[in-house]
Protein backbone atom coordinates (compact mmCIF):
# COMPACT_ATOMS: atom_id res chain seq x y z
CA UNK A 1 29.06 -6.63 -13.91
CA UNK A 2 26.28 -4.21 -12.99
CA UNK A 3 23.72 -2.22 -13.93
CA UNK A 4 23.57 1.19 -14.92
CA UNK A 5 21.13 3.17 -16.13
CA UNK A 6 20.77 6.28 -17.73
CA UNK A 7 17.55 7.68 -16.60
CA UNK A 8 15.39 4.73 -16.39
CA UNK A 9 16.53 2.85 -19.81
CA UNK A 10 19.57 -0.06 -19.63
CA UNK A 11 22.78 0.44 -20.39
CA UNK A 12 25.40 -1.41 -19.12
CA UNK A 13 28.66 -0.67 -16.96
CA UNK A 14 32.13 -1.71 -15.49
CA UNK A 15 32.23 -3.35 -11.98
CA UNK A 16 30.96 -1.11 -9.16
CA UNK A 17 33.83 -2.20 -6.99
CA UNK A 18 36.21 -2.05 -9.02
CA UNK A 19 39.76 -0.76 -7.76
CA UNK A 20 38.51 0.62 -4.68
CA UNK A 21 39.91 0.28 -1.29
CA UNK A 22 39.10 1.91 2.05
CA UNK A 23 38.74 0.68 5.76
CA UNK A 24 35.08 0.55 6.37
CA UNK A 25 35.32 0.38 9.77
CA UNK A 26 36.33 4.06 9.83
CA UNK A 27 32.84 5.05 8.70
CA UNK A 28 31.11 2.32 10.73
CA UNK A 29 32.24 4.82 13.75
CA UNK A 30 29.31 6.96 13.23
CA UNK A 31 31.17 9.78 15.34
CA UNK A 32 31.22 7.41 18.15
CA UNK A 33 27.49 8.49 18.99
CA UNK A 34 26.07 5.85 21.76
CA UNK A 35 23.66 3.54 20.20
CA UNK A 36 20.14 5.02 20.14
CA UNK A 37 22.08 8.70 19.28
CA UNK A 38 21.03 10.83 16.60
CA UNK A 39 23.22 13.50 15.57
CA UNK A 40 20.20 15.63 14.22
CA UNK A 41 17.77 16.62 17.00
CA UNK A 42 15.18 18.86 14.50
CA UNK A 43 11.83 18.66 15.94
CA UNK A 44 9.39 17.77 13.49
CA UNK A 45 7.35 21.24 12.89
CA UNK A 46 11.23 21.99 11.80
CA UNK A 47 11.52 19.03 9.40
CA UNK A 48 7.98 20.34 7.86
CA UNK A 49 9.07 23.54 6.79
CA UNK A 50 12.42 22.11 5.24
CA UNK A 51 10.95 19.37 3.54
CA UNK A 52 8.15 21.31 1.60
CA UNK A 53 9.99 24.21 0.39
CA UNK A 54 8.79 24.51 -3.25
CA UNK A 55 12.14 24.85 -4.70
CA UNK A 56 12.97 21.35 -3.40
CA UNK A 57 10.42 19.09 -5.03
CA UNK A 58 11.64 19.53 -8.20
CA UNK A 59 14.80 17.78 -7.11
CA UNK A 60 12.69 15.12 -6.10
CA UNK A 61 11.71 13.19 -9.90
CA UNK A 62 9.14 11.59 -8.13
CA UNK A 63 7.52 10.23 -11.47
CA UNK A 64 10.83 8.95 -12.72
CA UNK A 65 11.67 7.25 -9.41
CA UNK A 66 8.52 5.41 -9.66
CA UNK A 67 9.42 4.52 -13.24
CA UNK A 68 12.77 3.26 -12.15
CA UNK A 69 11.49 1.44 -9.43
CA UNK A 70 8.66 -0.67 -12.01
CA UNK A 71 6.09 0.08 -8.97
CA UNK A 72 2.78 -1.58 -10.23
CA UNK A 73 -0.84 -1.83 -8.39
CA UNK A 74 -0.53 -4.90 -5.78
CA UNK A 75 2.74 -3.69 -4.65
CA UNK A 76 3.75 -2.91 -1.10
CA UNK A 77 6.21 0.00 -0.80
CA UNK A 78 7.85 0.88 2.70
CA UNK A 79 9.10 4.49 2.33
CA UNK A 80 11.42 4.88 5.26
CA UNK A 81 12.25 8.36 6.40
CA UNK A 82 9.17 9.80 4.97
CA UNK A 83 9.36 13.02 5.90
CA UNK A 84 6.46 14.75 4.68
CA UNK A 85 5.30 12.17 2.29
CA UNK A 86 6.82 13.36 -0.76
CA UNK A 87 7.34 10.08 -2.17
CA UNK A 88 4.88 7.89 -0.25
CA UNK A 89 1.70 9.63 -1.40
CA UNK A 90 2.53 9.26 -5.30
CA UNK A 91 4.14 5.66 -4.16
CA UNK A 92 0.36 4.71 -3.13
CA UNK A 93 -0.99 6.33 -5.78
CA UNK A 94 1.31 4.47 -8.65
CA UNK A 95 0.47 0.86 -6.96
CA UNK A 96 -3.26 1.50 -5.90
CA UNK A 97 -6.25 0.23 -5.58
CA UNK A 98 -4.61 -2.93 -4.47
CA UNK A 99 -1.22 -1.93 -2.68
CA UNK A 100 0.28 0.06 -0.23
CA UNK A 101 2.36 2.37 0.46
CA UNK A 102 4.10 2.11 4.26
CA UNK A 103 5.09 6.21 5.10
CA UNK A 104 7.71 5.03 7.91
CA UNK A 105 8.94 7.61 10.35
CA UNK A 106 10.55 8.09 14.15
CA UNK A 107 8.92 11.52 14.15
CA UNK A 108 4.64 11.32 15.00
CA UNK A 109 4.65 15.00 14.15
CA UNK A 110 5.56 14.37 10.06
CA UNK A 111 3.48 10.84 10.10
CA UNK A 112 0.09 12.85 11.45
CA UNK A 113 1.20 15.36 8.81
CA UNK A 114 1.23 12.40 6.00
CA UNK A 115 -1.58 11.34 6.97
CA UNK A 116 -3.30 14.76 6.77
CA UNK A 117 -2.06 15.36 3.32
CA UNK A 118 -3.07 11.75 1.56
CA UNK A 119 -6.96 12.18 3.28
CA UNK A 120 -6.50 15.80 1.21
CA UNK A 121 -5.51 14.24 -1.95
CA UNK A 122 -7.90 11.29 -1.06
CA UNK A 123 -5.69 8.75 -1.22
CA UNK A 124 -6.61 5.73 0.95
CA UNK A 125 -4.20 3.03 0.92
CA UNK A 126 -1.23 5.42 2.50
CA UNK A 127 -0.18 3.83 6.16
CA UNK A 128 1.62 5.52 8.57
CA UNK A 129 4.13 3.64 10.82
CA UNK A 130 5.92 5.02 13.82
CA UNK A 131 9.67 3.32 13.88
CA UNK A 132 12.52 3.18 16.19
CA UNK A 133 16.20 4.51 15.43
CA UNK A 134 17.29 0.47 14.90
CA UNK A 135 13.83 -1.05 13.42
CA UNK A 136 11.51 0.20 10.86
CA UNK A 137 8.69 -1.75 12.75
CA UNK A 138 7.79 -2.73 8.72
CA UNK A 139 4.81 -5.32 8.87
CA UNK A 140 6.72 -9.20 8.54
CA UNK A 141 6.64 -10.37 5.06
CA UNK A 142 4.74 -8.11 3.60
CA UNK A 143 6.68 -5.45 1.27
CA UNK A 144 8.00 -6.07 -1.71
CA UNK A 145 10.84 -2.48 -2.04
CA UNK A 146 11.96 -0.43 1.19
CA UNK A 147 13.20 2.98 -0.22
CA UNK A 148 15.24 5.16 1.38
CA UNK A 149 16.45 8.83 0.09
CA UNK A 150 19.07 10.81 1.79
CA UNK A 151 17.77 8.88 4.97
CA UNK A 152 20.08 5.74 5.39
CA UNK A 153 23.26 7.14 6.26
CA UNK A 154 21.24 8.73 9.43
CA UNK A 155 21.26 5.07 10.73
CA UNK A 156 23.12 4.31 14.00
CA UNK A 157 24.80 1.61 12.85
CA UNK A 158 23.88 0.66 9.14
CA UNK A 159 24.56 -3.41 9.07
CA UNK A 160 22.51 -3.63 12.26
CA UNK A 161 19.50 -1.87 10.73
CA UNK A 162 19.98 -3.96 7.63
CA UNK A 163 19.72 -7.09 8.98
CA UNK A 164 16.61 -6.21 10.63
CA UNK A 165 15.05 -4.71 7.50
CA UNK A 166 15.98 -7.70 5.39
CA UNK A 167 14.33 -9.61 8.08
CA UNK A 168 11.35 -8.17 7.95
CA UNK A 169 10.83 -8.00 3.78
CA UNK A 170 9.47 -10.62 1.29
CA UNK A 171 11.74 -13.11 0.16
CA UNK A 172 11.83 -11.26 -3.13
CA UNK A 173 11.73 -7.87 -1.22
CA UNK A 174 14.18 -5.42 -2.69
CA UNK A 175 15.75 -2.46 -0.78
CA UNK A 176 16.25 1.10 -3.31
CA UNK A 177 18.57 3.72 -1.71
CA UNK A 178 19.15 7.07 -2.71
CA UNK A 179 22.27 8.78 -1.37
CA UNK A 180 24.73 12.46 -1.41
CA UNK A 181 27.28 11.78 -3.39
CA UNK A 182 30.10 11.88 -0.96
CA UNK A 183 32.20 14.83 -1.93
CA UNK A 184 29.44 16.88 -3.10
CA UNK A 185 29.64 20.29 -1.50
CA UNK A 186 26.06 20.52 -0.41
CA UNK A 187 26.47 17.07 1.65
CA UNK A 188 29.73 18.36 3.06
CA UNK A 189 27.82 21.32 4.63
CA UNK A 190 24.81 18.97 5.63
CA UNK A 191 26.68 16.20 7.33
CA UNK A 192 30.31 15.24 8.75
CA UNK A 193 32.83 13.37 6.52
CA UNK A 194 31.98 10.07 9.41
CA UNK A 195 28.02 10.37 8.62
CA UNK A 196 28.20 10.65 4.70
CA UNK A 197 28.81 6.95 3.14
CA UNK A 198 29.96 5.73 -0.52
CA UNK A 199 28.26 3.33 -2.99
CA UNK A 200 31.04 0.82 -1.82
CA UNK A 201 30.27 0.71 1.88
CA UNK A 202 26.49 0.06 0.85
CA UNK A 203 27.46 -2.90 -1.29
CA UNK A 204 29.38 -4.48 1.39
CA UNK A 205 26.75 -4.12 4.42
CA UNK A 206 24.41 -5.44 1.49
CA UNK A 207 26.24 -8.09 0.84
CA UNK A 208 26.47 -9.21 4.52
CA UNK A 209 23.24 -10.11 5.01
CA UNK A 210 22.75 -11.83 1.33
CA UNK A 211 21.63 -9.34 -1.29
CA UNK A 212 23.31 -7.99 -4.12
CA UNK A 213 23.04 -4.93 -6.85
CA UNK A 214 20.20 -5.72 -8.98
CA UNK A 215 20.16 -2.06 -10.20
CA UNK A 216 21.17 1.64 -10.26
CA UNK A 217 20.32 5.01 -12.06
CA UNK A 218 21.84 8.22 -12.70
CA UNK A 219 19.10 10.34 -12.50
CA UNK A 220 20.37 12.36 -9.17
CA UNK A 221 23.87 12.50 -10.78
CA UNK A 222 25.74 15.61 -12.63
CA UNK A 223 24.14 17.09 -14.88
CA UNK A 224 20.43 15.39 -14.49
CA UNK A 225 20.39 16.81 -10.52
CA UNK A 226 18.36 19.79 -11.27
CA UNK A 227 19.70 22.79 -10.59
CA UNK A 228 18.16 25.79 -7.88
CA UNK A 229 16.55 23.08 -5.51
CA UNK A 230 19.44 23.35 -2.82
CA UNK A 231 20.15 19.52 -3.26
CA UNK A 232 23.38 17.91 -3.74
CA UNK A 233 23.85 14.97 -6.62
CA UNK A 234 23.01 11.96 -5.40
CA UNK A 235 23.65 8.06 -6.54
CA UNK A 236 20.55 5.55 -6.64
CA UNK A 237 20.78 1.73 -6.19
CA UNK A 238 18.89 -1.13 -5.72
CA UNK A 239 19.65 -4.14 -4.31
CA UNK A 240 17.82 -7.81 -4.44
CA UNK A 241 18.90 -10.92 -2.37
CA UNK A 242 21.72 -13.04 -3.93
């Protein structure tokens, strides 16, 4: 049995998994890019102006991301794929004075841009941290939730990265990821049927390396994705070791 929740308050649902077959291997593929490859080359003055068009940030529920994710002061919060800090500035502000918020990129361009914004909106416990395509270089032992949105499926290969993450996390370290919905017609024009993944796939590269659904909301989904923000519906999950 699993979680589901509508907005941020319990309710509870049928099986995930239930009835649902597929070869997973087909999506593992990844367009049979070499490893390293990334299909999108945008340069990251590029990435600035798409990630802080106004219309977007609505689209965003920062606040009631935070609320679903129960971040506190003392946490440690590893926001991988950054972008343009969107969520990693209100992340450190919802767990300062005492915790941290990780803004994790490959791009230097959007990190030094981070940066520039929290010293704007004097926020002082916002890191930047440069990854690589297979590592997010997180600091060992350290964070307590790696969040991801509309990032993970850009992964090379997605158990590979996992078991590096999970490596590097607490032992009660939890891993939130926010994903297109697969068929939504926004994420068909965005990415190729090989790059988009399903709630399914996650749960099975999850469990691989030992964690399990501890939660997911339906915030992003239908009706509650709102509208004019040029963002498809997306499913949010979060996952806890088993």
């Amino acid at each position: 049995m699993t979680l589901t929740r509508r907005g941020c308050i319990s309710a509870v649902s049928a099986s995930l998994m239930a009835g649902t077959s597929f070869r997973l291997d087909a999506f593992q593929n990844q367009g049979a890019r070499p490893p390293g490859a990334h299909e999108d080359k945008t340069d990251g003055k590029t990435w600035i102006q798409r990630l802080e068009r106004p219309d977007r940030i609505p689209g965003l529920k920062t606040d009631q991301v935070i609320q679903c994710l129960k971040l506190r002061p003392g946490m440690v919060v590893a926001d991988i794929g950054a972008g343009t800090g969107a969520y990693s500035i209100p992340f450190a502000k919802a767990v300062a004075p005492s915790g941290r918020s990780l803004s994790v990129d490959i791009w230097p361009e959007l990190l030094a841009y981070v940066a520039g914004k929290a010293k704007k909106q004097g926020v002082t416990n916002l890191q930047t941290v440069l990854a690589k395509l297979d590592d997010p270089n997180l600091p060992r032992n350290q964070v307590d939730l790696a969040y991801f949105h509309d990032v993970f499926h850009n992964t090379n290969d997605r158990q590979a990265y996992l078991k590096v993450l999970v490596s590097e996390l607490k032992p009660t370290g939890r891993i939130a990821i926010v994903e297109q919905e697969y068929d939504d017609p926004i994420a068909k024009k965005w990415d190729h049927d090989v790059d988009r993944i399903k709630k399914e796939q996650v749960a099975q590269w999850m469990a691989n390396v030992g964690f399990k659904l501890v939660d997911q909301f339906d915030i992003f989904e239908g009706r509650n994705n709102p509208a004019g923000t040029g963002m498809p519906a997306r499913w949010f999950v979060v996952y806890g070791r088993s």
